[in-house]
Protein backbone atom coordinates (compact mmCIF):
# COMPACT_ATOMS: atom_id res chain seq x y z
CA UNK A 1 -12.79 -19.69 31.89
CA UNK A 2 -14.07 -16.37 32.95
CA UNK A 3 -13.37 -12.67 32.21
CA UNK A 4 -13.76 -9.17 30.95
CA UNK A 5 -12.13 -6.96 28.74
CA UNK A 6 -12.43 -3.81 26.77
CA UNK A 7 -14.09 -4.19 23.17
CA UNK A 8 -11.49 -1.67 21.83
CA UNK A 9 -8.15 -3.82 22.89
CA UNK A 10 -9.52 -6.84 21.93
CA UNK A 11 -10.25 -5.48 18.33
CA UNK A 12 -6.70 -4.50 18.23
CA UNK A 13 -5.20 -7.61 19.50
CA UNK A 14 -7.30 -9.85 16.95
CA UNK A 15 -6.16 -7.46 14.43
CA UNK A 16 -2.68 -8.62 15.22
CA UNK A 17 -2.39 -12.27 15.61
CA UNK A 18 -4.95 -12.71 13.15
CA UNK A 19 -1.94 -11.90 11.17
CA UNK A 20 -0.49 -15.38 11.42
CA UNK A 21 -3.61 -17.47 10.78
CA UNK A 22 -3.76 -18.59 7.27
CA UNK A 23 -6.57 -20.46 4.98
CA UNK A 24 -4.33 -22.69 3.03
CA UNK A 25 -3.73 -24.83 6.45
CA UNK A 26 -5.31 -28.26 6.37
CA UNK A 27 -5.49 -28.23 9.96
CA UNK A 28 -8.57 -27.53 11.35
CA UNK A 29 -6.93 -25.65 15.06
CA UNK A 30 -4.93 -23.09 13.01
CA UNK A 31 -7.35 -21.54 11.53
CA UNK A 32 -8.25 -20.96 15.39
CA UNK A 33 -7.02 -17.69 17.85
CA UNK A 34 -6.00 -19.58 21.22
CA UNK A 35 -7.04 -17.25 24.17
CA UNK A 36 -5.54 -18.15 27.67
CA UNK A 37 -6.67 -16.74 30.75
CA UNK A 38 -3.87 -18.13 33.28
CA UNK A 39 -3.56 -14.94 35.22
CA UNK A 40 -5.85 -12.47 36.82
CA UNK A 41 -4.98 -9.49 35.51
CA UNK A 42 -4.06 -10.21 31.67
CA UNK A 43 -5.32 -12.38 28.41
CA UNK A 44 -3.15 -13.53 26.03
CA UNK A 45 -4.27 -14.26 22.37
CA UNK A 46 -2.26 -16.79 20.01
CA UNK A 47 -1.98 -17.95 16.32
CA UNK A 48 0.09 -19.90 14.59
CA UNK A 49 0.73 -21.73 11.10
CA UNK A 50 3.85 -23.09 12.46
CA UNK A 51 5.86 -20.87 10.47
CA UNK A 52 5.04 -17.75 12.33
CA UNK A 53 3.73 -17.69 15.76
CA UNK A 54 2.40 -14.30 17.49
CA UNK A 55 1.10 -13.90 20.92
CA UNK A 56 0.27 -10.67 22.03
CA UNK A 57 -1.62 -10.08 25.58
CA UNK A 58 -3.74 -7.20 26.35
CA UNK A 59 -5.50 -6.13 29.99
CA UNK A 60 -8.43 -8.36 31.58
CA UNK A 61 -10.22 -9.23 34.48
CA UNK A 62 -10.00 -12.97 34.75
CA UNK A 63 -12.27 -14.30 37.27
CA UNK A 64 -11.54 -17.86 36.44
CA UNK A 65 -8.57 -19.31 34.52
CA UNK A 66 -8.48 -21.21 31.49
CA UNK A 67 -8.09 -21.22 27.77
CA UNK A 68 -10.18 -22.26 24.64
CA UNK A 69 -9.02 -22.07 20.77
CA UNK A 70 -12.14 -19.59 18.74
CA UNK A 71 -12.19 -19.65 15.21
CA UNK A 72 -10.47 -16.59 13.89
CA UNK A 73 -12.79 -15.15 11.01
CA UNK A 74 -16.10 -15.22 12.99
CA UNK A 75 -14.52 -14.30 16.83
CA UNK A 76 -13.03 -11.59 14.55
CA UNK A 77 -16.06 -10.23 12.77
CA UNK A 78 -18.06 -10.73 15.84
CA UNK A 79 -15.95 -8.58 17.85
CA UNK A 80 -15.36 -5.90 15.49
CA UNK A 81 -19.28 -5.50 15.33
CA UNK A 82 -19.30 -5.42 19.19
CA UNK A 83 -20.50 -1.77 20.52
CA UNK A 84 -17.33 -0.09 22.78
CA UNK A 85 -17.92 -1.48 26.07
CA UNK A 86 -16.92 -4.23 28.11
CA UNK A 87 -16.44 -7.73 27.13
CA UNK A 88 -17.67 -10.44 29.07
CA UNK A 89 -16.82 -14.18 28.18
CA UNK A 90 -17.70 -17.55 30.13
CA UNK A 91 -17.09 -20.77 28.74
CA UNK A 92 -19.57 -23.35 29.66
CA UNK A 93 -19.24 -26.83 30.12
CA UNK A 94 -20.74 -27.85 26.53
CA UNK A 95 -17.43 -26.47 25.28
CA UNK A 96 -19.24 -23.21 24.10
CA UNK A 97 -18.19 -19.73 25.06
CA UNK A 98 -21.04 -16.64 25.82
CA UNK A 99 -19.82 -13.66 24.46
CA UNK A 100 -22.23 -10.27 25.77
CA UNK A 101 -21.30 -6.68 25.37
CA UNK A 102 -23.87 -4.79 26.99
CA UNK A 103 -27.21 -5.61 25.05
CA UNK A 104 -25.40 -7.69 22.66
CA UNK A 105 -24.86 -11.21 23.22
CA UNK A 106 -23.41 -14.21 21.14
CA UNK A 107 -22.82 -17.82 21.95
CA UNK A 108 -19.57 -19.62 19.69
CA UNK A 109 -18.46 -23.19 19.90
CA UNK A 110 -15.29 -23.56 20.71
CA UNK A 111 -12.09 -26.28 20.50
CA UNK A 112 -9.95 -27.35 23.57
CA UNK A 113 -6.94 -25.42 23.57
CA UNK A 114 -5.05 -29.04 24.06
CA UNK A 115 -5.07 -29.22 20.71
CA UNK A 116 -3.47 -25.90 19.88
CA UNK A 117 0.04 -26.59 18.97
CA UNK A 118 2.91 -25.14 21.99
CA UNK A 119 4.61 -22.13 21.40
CA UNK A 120 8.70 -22.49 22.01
CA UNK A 121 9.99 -19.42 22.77
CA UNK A 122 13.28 -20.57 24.78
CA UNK A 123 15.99 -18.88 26.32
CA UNK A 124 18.70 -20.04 24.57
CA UNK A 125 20.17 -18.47 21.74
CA UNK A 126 21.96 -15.37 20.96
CA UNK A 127 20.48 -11.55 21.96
CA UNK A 128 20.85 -8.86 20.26
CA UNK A 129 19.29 -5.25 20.92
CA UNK A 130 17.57 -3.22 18.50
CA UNK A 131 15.48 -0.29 17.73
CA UNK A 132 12.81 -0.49 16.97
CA UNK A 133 12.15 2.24 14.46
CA UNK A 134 15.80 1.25 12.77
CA UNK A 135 14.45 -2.54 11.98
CA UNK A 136 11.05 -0.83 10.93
CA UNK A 137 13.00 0.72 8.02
CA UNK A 138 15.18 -1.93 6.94
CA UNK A 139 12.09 -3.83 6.35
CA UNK A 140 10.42 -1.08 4.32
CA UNK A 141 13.33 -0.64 2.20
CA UNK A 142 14.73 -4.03 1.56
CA UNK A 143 11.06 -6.90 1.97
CA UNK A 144 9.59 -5.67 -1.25
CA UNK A 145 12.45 -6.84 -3.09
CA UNK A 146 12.52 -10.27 -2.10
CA UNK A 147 10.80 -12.93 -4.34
CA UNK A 148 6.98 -13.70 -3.74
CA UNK A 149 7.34 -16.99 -5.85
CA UNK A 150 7.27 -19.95 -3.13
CA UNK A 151 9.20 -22.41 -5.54
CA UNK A 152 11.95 -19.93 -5.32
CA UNK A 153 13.49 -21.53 -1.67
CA UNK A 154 15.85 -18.97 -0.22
CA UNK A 155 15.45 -16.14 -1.64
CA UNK A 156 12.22 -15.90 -0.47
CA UNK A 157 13.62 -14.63 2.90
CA UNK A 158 15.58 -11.89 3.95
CA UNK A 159 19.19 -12.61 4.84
CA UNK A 160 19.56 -10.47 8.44
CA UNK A 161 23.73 -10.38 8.75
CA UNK A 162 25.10 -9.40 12.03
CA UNK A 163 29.02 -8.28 12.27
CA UNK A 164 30.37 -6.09 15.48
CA UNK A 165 28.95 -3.11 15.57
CA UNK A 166 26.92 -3.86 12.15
CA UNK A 167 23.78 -5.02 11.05
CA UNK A 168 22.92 -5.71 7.52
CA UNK A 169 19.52 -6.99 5.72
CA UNK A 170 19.54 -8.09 1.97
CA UNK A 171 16.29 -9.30 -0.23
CA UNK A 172 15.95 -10.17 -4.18
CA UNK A 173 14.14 -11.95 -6.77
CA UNK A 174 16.66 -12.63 -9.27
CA UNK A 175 15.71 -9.05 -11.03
CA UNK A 176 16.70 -6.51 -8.21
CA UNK A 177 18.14 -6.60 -5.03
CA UNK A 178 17.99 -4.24 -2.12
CA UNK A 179 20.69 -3.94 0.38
CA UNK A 180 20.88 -1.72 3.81
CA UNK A 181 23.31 -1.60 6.70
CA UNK A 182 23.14 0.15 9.99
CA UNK A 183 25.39 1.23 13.03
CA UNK A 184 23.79 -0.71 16.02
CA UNK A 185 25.51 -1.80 19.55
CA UNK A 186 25.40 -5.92 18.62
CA UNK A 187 29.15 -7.41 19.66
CA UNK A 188 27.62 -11.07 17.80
CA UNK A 189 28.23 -12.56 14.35
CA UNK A 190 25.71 -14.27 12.70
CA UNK A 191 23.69 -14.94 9.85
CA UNK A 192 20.16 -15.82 9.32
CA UNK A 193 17.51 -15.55 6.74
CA UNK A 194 13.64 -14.81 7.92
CA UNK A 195 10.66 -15.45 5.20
CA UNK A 196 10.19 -12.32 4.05
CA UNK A 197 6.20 -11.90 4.80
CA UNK A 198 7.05 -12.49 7.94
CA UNK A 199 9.44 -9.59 7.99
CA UNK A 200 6.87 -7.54 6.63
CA UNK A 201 4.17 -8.52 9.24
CA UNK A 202 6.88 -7.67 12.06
CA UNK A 203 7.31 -4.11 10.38
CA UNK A 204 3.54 -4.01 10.55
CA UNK A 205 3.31 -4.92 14.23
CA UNK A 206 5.84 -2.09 14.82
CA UNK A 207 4.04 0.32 12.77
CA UNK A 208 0.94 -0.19 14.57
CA UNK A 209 2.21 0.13 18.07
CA UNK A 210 3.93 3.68 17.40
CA UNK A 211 0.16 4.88 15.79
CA UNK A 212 -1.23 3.68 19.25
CA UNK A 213 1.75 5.53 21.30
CA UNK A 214 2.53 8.88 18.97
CA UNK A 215 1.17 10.99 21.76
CA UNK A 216 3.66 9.45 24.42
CA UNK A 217 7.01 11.32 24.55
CA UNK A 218 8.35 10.13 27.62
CA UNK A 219 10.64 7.60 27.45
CA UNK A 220 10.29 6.77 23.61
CA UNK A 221 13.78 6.21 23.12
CA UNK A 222 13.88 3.42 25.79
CA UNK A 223 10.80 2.32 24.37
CA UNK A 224 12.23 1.90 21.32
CA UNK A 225 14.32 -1.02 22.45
CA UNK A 226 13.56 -4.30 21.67
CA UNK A 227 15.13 -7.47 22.18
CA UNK A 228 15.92 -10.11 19.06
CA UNK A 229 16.13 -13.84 20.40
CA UNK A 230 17.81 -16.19 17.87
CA UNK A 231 18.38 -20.06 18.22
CA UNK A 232 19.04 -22.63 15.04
CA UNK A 233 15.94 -22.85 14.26
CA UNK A 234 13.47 -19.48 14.91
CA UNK A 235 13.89 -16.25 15.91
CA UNK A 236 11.61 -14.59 18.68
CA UNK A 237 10.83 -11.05 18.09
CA UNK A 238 9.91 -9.70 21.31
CA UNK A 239 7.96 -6.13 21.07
CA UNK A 240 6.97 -5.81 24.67
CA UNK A 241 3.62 -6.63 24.55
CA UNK A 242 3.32 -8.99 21.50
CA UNK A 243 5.93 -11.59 20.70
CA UNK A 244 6.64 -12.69 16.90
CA UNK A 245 8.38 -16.34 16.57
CA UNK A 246 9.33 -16.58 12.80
CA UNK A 247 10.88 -20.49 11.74
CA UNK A 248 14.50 -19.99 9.75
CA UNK A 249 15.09 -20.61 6.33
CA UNK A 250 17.65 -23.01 6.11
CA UNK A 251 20.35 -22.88 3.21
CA UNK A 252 23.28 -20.56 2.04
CA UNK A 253 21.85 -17.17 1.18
CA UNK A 254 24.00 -15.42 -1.90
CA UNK A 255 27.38 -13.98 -1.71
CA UNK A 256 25.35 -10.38 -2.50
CA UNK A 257 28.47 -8.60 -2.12
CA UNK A 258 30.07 -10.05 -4.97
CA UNK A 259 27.07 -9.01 -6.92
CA UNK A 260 27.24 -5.55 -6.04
CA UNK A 261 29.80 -3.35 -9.40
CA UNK A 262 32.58 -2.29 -8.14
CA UNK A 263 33.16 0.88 -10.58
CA UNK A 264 30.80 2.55 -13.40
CA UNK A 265 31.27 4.27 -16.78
CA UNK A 266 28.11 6.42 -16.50
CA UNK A 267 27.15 8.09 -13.17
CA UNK A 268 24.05 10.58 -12.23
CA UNK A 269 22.85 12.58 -9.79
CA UNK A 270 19.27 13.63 -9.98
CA UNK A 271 16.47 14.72 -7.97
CA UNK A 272 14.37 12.07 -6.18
CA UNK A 273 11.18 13.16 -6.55
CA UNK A 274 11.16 14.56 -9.92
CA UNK A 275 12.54 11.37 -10.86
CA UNK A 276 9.49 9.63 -8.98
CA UNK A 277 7.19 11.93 -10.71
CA UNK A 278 8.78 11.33 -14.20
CA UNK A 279 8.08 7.38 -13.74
CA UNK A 280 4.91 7.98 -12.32
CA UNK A 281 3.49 9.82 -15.37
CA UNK A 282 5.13 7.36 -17.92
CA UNK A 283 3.39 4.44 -16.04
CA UNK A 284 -0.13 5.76 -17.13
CA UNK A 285 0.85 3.34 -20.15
CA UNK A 286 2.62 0.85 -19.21
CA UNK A 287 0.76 -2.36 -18.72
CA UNK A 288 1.70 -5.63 -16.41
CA UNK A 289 3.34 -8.31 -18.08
CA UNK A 290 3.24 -5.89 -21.85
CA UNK A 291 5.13 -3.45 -22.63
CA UNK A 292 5.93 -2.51 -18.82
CA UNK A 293 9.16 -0.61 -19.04
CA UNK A 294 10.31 2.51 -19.83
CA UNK A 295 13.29 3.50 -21.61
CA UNK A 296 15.79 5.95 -20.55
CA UNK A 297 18.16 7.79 -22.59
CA UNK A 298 21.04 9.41 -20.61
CA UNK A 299 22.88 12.45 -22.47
CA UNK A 300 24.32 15.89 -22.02
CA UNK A 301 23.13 16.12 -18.24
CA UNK A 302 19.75 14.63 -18.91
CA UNK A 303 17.47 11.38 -18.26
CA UNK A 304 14.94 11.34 -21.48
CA UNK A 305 11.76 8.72 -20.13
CA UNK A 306 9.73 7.18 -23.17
CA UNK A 307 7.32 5.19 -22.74
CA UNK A 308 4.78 3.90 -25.35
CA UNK A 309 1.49 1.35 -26.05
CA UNK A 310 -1.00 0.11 -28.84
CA UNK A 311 -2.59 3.67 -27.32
CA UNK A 312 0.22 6.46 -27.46
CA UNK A 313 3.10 7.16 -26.37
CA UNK A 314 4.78 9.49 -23.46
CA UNK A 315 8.84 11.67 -23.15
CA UNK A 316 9.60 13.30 -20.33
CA UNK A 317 13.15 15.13 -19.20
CA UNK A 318 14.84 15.02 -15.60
CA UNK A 319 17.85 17.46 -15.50
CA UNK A 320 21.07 15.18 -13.90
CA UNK A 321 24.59 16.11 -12.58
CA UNK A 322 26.24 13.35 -15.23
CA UNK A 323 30.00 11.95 -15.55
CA UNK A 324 31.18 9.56 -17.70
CA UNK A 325 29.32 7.99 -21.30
CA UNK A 326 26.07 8.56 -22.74
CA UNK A 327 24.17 5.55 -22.57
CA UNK A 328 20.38 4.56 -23.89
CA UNK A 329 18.47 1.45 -21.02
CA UNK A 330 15.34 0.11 -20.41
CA UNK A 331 13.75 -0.47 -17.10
CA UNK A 332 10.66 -2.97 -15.83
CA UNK A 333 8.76 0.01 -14.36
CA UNK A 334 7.52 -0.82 -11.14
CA UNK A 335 11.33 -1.92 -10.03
CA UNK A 336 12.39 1.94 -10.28
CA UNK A 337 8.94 3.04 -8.50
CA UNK A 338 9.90 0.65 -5.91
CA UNK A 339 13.15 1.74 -4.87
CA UNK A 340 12.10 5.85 -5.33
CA UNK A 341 8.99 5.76 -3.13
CA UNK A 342 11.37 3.90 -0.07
CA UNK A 343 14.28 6.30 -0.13
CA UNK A 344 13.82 9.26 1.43
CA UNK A 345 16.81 11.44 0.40
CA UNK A 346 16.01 14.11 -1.75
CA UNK A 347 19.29 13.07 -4.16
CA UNK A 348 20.08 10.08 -5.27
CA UNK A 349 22.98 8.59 -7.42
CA UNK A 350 22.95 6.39 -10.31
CA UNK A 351 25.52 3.96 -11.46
CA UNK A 352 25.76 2.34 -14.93
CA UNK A 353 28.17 0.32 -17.13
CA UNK A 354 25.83 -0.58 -20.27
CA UNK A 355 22.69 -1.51 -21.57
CA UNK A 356 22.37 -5.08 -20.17
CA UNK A 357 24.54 -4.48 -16.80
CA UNK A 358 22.65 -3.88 -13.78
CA UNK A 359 22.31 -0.47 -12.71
CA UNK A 360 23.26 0.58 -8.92
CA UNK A 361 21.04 3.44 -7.17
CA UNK A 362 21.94 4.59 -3.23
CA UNK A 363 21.85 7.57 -1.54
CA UNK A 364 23.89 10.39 -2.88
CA UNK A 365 25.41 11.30 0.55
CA UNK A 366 25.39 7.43 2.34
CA UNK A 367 26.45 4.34 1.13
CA UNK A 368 24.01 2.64 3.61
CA UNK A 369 21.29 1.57 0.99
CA UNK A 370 21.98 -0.05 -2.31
CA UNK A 371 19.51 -1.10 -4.75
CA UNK A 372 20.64 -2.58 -7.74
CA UNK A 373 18.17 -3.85 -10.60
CA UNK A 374 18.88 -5.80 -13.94
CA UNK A 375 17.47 -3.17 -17.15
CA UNK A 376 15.62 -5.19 -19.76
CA UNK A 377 16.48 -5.41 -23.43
CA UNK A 378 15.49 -2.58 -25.38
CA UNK A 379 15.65 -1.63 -28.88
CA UNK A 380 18.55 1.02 -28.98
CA UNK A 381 17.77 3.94 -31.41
């Protein structure tokens, strides 16, 4: 194997499938990047922990074809301390690869790339069409909520739900639970549920491919196109140049609509971001795991935040547009920062029934986002 590439594209495309290389694996190959040179114009870089895949490919001169597995942390490092130039590698026969960037030169011992594990992508399965700046912000507003605890099975993943003309994604953790449905052209219907890190990292890969093309206007809507590939058992994200292949999460995901309250004694309409600000200042004492929630007493068109530890204590007042009871709840902190810092609208709308009843929070104007998060048990008074 022989070729040349730019120092600056291979930076990026480490920075990308490095993504899917963990250190928990016990096998020595994953914790390798597979780079294949099988045509003369373009390299392709792999990783894999068999639970997500991502191959991405980037522009080379490939004088002779091949492919070798480098291990990820050093060919990373190394690279990223290249100077800007062009690349040059050549494997030699010793199974060893010369790596030389101008002056700089560095020798690595490879492993044969038979003993990288094959990627599936397949053709069958259902497609569906997406953009890619709509599944960017489903992500953002829905992957936080999902539960980071592994022993937790399902609900670990995001439950993507496809109906005619709809397309829904739904994470929680047994606290809170984050719901949002968009208009999109899919005629398929079908449920799946994706881990929800690997969600994130495909919101990620999106986000870093619009930084690269801001400056390109032509075209961006057709750009921003991509194609979904889903079988029984993965789904292949295909983002022109870089390909994610996520593994399913098998199991019945819960019936979240039955979840969601129907009707509420107490609604409000505040201000987003004086809200935000409001939960922001009464976090300065809050502490993780003690005394992390704030209390909230709703009454005569106002949201009253108190917060307190072993070191003070904070009140604060948001003006609201209020209907219906006066009611006193407590909140775990970060769940309400969580929600406020991903919705964008400058209103939003509150929903309550009591104390210990989850409260609802969406848009004022839409009902396309729903957040809904248990309070915790406060002393009243």
């Amino acid at each position: 194997m022989k070729f040349t590439c730019a120092q600056s594209d291979l930076t990026k495309a480490l920075s990308v499938v490095s993504r899917a290389v963990t250190a928990r694996t016990t096998i020595p190959i994953l914790k390798g990047i597979l780079l294949n040179a099988e045509e003369e114009d373009s390299l392709s870089l792999t990783a894999s922990d068999l639970d997500i895949s991502i191959e991405t490919r980037i522009k080379a001169q490939v004088f002779e074809k091949g492919a070798i597995v480098l291990p990820s942390k050093l060919f990373g490092d190394l690279v990223r301390k290249l100077p800007q130039g062009d690349v040059s590698f050549s494997e030699k026969e010793n199974g060893g690869v010369d790596i030389k960037c101008l002056k700089t030169e560095f020798k690595i011992v490879g492993i044969s790339a038979d003993e990288f594990p094959k990627i599936q992508r397949g053709n069958d399965g259902e497609r569906i069409f997406l953009k890619k700046s709509m599944l960017k912000e489903m992500i953002r507003k829905t992957c936080f909520a999902a539960s980071t605890d592994e022993t937790r099975g399902i609900i670990t993943g995001v439950l993507l739900e496809l109906k005619k003309g709809k397309i829904g994604m739904v994470a929680l953790d047994g606290f809170r639970m984050a719901v949002v449905r968009e208009e999109t052209q899919n005629e398929e219907e079908r449920k799946i549920i994706i881990p929800a890190g690997i969600m994130n990292e495909v919101g990620r890969i999106i986000s870093d491919a619009e930084d690269e093309k801001k400056e390109e206007k032509e075209g961006e809507d057709k750009k921003d196109i991509f194609e979904i590939l889903i079988d029984d058992k993965k789904a292949l994200f295909d983002l022109k140049n870089t390909v994610v292949i996520s593994r399913l999460l098998e199991g019945s995901f819960i019936k979240y609509e039955d979840i969601l309250p129907k009707e509420s004694k107490t609604s409000l309409t505040v201000n987003r971001e004086e809200l935000k600000e409001a939960v922001e200042r009464a976090s300065v004492l809050i502490r993780e795991g003690k005394n992390n929630f704030i209390k909230i007493e709703i009454s005569s068109g106002k949201m009253i935040l108190t917060s307190r530890n072993e070191e003070g204590s904070f009140r604060d007042e948001v003006m609201t547009d209020q209907t219906g009871d006066d009611l006193e709840i407590g909140f775990n902190a970060r769940f309400i920062m969580d929600i406020l810092k991903v919705v964008s609208d400058e209103e939003i709308k509150m929903e309550f029934n009591t104390a210990v009843t989850p409260c609802l929070i969406k848009s004022a104007k839409e009902n396309d986002y729903e957040y809904l998060v248990l309070p915790v048990r406060i002393a009243v008074g």
